[in-house]
Protein backbone atom coordinates (compact mmCIF):
# COMPACT_ATOMS: atom_id res chain seq x y z
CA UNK A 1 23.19 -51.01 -85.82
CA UNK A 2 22.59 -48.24 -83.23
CA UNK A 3 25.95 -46.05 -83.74
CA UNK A 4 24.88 -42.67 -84.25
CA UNK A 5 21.70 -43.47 -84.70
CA UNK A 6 20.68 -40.89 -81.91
CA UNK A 7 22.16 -37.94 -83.43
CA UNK A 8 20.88 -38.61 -87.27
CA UNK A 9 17.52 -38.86 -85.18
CA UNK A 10 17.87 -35.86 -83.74
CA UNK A 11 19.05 -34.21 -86.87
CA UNK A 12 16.15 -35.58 -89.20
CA UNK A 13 13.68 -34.41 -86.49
CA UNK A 14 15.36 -30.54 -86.75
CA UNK A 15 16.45 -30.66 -90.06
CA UNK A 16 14.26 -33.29 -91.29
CA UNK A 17 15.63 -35.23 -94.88
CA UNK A 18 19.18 -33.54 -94.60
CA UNK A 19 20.58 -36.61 -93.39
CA UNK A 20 19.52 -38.36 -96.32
CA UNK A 21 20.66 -36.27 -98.70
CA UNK A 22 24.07 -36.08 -97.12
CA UNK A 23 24.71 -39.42 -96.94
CA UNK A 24 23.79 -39.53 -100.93
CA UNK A 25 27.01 -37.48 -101.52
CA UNK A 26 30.72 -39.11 -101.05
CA UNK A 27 33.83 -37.13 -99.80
CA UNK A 28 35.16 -36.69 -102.71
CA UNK A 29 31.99 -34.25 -103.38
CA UNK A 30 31.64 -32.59 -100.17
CA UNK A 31 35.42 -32.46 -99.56
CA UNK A 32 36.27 -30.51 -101.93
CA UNK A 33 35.74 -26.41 -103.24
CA UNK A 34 32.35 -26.56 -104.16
CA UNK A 35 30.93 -28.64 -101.60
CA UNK A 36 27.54 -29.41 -102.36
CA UNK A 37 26.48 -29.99 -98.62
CA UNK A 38 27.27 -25.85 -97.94
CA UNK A 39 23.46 -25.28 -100.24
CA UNK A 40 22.31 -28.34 -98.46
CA UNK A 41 22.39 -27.28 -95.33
CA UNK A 42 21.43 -23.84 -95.88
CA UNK A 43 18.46 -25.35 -98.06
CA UNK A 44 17.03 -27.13 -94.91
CA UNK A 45 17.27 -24.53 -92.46
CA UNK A 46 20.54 -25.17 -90.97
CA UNK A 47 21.37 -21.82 -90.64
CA UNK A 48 18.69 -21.04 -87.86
CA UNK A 49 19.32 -23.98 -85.99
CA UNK A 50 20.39 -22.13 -82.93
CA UNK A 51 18.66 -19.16 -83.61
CA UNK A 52 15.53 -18.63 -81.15
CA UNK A 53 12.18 -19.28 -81.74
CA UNK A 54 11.61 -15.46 -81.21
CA UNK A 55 13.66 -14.13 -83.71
CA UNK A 56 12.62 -17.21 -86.31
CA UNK A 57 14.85 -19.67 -85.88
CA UNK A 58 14.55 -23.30 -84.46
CA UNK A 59 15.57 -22.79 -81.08
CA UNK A 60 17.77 -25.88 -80.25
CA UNK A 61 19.36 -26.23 -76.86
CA UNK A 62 22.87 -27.17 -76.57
CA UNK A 63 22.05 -31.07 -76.03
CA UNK A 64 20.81 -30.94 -79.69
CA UNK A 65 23.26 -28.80 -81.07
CA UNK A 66 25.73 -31.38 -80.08
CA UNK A 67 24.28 -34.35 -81.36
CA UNK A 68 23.29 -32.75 -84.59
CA UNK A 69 27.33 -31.01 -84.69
CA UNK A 70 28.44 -34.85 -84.23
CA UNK A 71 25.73 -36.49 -86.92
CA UNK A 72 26.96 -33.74 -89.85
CA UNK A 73 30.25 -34.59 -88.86
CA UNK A 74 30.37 -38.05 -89.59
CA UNK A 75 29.25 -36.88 -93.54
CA UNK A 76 31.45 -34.49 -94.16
CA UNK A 77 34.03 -32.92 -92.13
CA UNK A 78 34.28 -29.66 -94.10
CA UNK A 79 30.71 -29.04 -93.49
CA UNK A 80 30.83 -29.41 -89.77
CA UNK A 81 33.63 -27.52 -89.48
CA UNK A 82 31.85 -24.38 -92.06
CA UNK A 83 29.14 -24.66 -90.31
CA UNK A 84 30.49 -24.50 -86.64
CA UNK A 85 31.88 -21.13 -87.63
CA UNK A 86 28.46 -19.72 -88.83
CA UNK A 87 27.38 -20.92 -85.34
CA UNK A 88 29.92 -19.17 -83.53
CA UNK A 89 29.09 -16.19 -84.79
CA UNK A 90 24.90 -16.76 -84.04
CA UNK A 91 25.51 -17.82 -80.94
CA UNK A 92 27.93 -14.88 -80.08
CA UNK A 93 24.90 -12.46 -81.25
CA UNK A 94 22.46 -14.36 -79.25
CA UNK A 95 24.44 -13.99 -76.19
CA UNK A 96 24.67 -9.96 -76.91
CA UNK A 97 20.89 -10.06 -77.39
CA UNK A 98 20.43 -11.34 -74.11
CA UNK A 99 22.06 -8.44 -72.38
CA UNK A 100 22.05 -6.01 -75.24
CA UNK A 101 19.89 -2.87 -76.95
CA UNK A 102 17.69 -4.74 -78.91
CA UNK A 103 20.15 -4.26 -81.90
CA UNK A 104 21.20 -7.74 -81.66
CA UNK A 105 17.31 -9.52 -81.68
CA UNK A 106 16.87 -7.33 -85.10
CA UNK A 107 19.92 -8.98 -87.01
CA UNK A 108 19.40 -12.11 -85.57
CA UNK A 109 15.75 -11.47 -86.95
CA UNK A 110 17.09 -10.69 -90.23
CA UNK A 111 19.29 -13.83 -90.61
CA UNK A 112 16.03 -16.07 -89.71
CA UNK A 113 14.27 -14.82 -92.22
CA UNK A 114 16.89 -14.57 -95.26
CA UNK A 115 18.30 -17.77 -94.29
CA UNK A 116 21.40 -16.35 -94.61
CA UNK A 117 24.94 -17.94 -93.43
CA UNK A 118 26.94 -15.69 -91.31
CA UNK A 119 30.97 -15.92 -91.46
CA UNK A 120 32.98 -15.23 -88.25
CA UNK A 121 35.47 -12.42 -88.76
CA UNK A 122 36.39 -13.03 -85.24
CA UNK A 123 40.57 -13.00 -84.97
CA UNK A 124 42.74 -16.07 -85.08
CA UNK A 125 43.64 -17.15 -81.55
CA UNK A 126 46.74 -16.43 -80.14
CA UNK A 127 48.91 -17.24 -76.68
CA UNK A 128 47.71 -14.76 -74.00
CA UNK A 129 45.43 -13.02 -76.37
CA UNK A 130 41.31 -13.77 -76.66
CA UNK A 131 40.02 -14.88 -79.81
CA UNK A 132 37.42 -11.89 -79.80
CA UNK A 133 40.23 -9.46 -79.61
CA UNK A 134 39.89 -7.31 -82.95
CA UNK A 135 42.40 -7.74 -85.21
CA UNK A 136 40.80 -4.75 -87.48
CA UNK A 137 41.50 -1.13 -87.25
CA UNK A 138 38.58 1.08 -87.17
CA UNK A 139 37.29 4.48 -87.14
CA UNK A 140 34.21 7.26 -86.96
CA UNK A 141 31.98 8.85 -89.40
CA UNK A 142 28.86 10.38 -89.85
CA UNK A 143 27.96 7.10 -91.79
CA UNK A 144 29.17 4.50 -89.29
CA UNK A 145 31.97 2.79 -88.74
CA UNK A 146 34.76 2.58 -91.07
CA UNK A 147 36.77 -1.03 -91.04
CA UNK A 148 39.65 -2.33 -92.47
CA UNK A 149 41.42 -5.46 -91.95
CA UNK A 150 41.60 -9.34 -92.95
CA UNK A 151 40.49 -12.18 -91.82
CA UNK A 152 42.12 -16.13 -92.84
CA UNK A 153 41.07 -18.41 -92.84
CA UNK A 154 37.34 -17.83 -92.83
CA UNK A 155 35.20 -20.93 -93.29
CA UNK A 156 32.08 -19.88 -95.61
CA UNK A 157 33.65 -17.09 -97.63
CA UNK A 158 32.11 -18.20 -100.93
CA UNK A 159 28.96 -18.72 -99.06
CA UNK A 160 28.25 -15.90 -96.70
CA UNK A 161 25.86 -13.46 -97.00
CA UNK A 162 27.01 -11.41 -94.06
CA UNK A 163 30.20 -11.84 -91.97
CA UNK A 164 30.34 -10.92 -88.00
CA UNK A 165 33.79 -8.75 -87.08
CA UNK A 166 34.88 -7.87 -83.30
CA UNK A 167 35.93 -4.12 -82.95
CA UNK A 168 37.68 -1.85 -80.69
CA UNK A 169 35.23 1.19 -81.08
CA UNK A 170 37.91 4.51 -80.32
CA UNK A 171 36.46 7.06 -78.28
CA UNK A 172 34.45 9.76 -80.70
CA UNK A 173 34.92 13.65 -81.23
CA UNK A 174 31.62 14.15 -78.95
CA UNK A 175 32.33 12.44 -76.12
CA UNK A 176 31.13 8.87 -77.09
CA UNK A 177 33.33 6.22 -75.30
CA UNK A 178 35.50 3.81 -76.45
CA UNK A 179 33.99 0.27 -76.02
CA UNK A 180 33.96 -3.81 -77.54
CA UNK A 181 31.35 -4.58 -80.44
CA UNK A 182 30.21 -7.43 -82.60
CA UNK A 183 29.22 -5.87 -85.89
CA UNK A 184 27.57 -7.32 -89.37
CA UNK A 185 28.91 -6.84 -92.76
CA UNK A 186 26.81 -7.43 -95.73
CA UNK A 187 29.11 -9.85 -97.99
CA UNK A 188 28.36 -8.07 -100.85
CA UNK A 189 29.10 -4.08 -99.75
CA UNK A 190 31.88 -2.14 -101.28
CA UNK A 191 35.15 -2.94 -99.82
CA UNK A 192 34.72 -6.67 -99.09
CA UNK A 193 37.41 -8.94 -100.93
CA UNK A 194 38.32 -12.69 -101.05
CA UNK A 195 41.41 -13.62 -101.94
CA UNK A 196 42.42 -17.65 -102.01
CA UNK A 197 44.00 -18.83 -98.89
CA UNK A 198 43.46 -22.59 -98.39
CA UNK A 199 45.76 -24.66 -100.50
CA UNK A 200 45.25 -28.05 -98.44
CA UNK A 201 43.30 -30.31 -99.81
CA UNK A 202 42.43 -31.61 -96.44
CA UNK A 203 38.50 -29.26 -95.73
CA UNK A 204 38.56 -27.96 -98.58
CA UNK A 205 35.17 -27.84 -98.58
CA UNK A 206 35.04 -25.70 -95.80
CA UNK A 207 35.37 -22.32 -97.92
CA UNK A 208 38.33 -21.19 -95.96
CA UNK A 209 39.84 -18.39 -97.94
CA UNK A 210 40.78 -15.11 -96.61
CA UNK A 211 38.03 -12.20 -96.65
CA UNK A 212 39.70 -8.43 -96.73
CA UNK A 213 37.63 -5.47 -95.68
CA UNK A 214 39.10 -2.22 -97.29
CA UNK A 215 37.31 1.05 -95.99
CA UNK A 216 34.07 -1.17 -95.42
CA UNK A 217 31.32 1.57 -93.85
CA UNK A 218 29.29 -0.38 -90.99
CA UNK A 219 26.37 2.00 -90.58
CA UNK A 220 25.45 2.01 -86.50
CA UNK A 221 21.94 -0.23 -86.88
CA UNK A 222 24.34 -3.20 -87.84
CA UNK A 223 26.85 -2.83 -84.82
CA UNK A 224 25.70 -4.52 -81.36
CA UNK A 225 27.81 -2.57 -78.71
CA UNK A 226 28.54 -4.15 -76.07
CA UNK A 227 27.93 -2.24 -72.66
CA UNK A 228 31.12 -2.45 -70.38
CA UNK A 229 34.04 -4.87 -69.66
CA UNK A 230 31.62 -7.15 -67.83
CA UNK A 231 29.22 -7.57 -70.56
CA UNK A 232 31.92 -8.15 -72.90
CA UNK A 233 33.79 -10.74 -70.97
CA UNK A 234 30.15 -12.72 -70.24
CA UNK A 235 29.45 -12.71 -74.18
CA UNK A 236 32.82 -13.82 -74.54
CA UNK A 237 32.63 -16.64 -72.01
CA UNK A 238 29.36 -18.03 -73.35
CA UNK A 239 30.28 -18.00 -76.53
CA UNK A 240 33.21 -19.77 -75.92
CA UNK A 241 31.55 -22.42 -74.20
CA UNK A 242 28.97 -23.01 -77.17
CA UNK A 243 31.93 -23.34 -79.94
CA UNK A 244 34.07 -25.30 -77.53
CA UNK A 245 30.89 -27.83 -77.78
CA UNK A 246 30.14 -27.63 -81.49
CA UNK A 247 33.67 -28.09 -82.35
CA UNK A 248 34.33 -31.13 -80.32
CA UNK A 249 31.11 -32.99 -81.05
CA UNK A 250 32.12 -31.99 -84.91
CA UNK A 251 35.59 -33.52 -84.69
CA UNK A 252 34.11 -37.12 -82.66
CA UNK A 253 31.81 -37.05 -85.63
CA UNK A 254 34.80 -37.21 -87.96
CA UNK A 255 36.34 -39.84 -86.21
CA UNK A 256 32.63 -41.54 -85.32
CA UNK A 257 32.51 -41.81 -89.59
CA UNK A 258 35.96 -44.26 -89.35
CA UNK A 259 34.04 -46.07 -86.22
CA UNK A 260 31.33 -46.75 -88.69
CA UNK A 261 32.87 -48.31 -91.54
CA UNK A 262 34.55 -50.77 -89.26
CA UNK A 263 31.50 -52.26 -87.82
CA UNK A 264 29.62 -52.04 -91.07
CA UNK A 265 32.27 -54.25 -92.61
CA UNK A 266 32.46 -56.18 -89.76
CA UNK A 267 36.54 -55.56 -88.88
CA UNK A 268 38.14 -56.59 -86.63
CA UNK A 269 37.28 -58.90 -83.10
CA UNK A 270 33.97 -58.15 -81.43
CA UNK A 271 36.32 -56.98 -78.50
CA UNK A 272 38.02 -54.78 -80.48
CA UNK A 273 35.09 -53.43 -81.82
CA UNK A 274 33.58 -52.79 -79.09
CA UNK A 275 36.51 -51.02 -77.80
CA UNK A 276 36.50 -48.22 -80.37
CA UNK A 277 32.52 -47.66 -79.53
CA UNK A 278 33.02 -47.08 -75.76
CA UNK A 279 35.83 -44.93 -76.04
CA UNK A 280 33.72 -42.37 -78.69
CA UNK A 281 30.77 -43.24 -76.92
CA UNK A 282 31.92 -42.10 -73.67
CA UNK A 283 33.49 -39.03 -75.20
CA UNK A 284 30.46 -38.05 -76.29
CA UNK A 285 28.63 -38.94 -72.74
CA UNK A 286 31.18 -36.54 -71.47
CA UNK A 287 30.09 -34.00 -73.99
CA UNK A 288 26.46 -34.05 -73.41
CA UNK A 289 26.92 -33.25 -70.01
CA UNK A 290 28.65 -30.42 -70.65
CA UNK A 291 25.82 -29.13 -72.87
CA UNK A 292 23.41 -30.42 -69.95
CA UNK A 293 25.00 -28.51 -67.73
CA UNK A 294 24.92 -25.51 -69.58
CA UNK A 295 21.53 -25.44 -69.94
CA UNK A 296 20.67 -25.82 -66.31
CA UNK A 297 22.26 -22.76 -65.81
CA UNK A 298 25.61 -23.79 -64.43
CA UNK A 299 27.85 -20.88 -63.47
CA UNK A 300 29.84 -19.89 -66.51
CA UNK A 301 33.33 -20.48 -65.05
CA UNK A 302 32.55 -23.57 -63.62
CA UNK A 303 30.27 -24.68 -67.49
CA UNK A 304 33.81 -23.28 -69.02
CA UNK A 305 35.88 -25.83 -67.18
CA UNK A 306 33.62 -28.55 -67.60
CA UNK A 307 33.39 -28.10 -71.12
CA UNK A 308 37.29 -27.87 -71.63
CA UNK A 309 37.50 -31.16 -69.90
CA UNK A 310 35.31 -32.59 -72.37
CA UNK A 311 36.71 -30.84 -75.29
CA UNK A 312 39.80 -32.83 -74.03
CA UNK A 313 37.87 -36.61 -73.52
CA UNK A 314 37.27 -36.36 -77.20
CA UNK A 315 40.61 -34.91 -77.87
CA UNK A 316 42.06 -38.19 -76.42
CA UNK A 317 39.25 -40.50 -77.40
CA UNK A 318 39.99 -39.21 -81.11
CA UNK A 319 43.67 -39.67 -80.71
CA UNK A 320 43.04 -43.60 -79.41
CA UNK A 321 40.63 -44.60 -81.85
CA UNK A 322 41.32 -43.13 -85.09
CA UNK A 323 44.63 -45.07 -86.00
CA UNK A 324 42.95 -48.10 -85.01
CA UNK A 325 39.79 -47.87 -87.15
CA UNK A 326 42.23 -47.42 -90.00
CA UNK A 327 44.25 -50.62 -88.86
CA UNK A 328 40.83 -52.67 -88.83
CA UNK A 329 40.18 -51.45 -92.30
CA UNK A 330 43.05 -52.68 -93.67
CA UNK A 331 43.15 -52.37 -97.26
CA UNK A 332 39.38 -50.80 -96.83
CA UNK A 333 40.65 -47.49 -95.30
CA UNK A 334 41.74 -46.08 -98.96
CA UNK A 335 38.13 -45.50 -99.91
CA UNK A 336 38.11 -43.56 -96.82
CA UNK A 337 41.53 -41.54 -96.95
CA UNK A 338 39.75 -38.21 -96.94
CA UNK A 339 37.69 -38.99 -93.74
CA UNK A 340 41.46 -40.37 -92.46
CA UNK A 341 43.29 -37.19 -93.80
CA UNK A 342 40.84 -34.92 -91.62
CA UNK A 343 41.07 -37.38 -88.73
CA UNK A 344 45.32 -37.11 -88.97
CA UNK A 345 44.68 -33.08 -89.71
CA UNK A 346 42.51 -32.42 -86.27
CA UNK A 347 45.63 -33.80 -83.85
CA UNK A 348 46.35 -31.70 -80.94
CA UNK A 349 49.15 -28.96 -82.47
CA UNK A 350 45.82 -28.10 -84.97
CA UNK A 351 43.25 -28.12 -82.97
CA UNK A 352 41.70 -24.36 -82.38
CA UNK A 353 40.62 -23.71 -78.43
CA UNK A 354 40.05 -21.32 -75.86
CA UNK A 355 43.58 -19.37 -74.84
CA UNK A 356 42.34 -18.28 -71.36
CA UNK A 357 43.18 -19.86 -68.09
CA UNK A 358 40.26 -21.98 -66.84
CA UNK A 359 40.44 -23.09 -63.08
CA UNK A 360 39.13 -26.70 -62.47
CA UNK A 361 38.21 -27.14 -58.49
């Protein structure tokens, strides 16, 4: 059978014998607090997937982020989701790094080499507001910056070693202006809390528990500042357009899992079958241009409005084929009621996206 056969290729060639492991462990393991895939990943240098070769990571393009987002997906939904956040907030640095100080290469250096997951701290999206607006107050010292503030949910909170926060810098007593920066917390500094958020058993796995930062001091060689409006809103934009493409390959691979069981057990007619594979499949071809695109350098509005589109192909290819898999499975589908239960908890009114006007022409 050739269903995902692609993206576990491409995932065994970056990540080579994850795969395997992964599909050792059932969803009652990785679906749960504790998820044993969260090590896993880190353990076979996950974390540095989309880190560039530069700074010590693996360097994938967006083609094979995609296809490797989809593949972990269809193991264990909490782990795509976890690790689609640490991405976020790599990807977010790596766009800073390409218009930044130099600030941003050295932390992005530093994660390579400690293999270390980062959290996003970024705030909760909201009608009319961006999702990189801060939702933390901060201040000025001699030391650094001073933060406090919260952050839930936040996938990886057990797990992180550092965590990546969005400020509004004020103005300071000497004249420095007031700007937008990405900073990095050590997990383990004074002032850094968890306190239990996620009571759903449905990603549990995922970490996501809320992370509190009471007087946390950010000394200045772990903030990337950002230089005006323009850079801000071009980091912002890219960045979008990267998690917009991890998440939705993440969620087809959730529904891709369901796909799977039905044509390994054979289910259903050959038409109908077949049905459920061209509607994912094309999803996904919908996807990969997106990422295509994005790599070719497409302008960013028009590589943000091509890649909401396909964020919404697999938005409606998910919605299509999901209660049918579980139809064809019959009695079958209880084995799988976690995969199901993540399926049913990723429908439209849950799904996290971009709250910005994008113009399609």
């Amino acid at each position: 059978m050739n269903f995902l056969k692609q993206e576990r290729a491409v995932l065994n060639e970056l990540l080579p014998g994850l795969d395997e492991r992964l599909a050792g462990l059932s969803l009652t393991e990785t679906e749960q607090p504790g998820n044993p895939g969260i090590p896993l990943y880190r353990e076979f240098g996950g974390v540095r997937l989309l880190i560039p070769t530069e700074q010590g990571g693996l360097g994938a393009s967006a083609l094979q982020a995609v296809r490797v987002s989809r593949a972990i997906g269809s193991r264990s939904p909490s782990l795509a989701i976890a690790t689609t956040m640490h991405q976020f907030s790599v990807v977010s640095l790596v766009e800073a790094a390409a218009m930044g100080t130099g600030a941003e290469s050295m932390l992005l250096e530093a994660v390579a080499s400690r293999n270390d997951y980062v959290a996003s701290g970024f705030a909760e999206g909201k009608t009319g507001q961006s999702i990189l607006s801060s939702s933390m107050q901060v201040r000025r010292s001699p030391d650094g910056l001073i933060v406090n503030g919260s952050k839930k949910p936040c996938s990886l909170s057990a797990s992180m070693s550092l965590l990546t926060v969005s400020l509004s810098v004020p103005p300071g007593a000497d004249g420095e202006p007031a700007g937008f920066a990405v900073a990095i917390v050590p997990a383990d500094v004074e002032g850094v809390e968890r306190r239990p958020f996620w009571s759903n058993a449905v990603l549990a796995g995922a970490e996501s528990d809320e992370v509190i930062l009471r007087d946390v001091v950010v000394p200045d060689a772990f903030v990337a500042y950002l230089a005006n409006e323009a850079h801000a809103q071009a980091v912002q934009t890219r960045s979008f357009i990267w998690f917009e493409l991890l998440i939705s390959a993440a969620y087809l691979g959730v529904a891709s899992a369901l796909i799977e069981r039905v044509l390994l057990g054979g289910r259903g007619t050959p038409t109908e079958r077949t049905g459920l594979v061209i509607d994912v499949e094309g999803a996904m071809g919908v996807l990969e241009n997106a990422a295509r695109a994005m790599t070719d350098g497409e302008n960013d509005d028009d590589a943000l409005a091509r890649v909401l589109m396909a964020r919404y192909a697999v938005q409606g290819a998910i919605e299509r084929v999901a209660f049918h898999a579980v139809e064809l499975l019959g009695g079958e589908w209880r084995s799988s009621h976690r995969m199901m239960s993540c399926v049913c908890w990723l429908r439209p009114g849950r799904w996290p996206f971009i709250r910005r006007r994008a113009r399609v022409s």
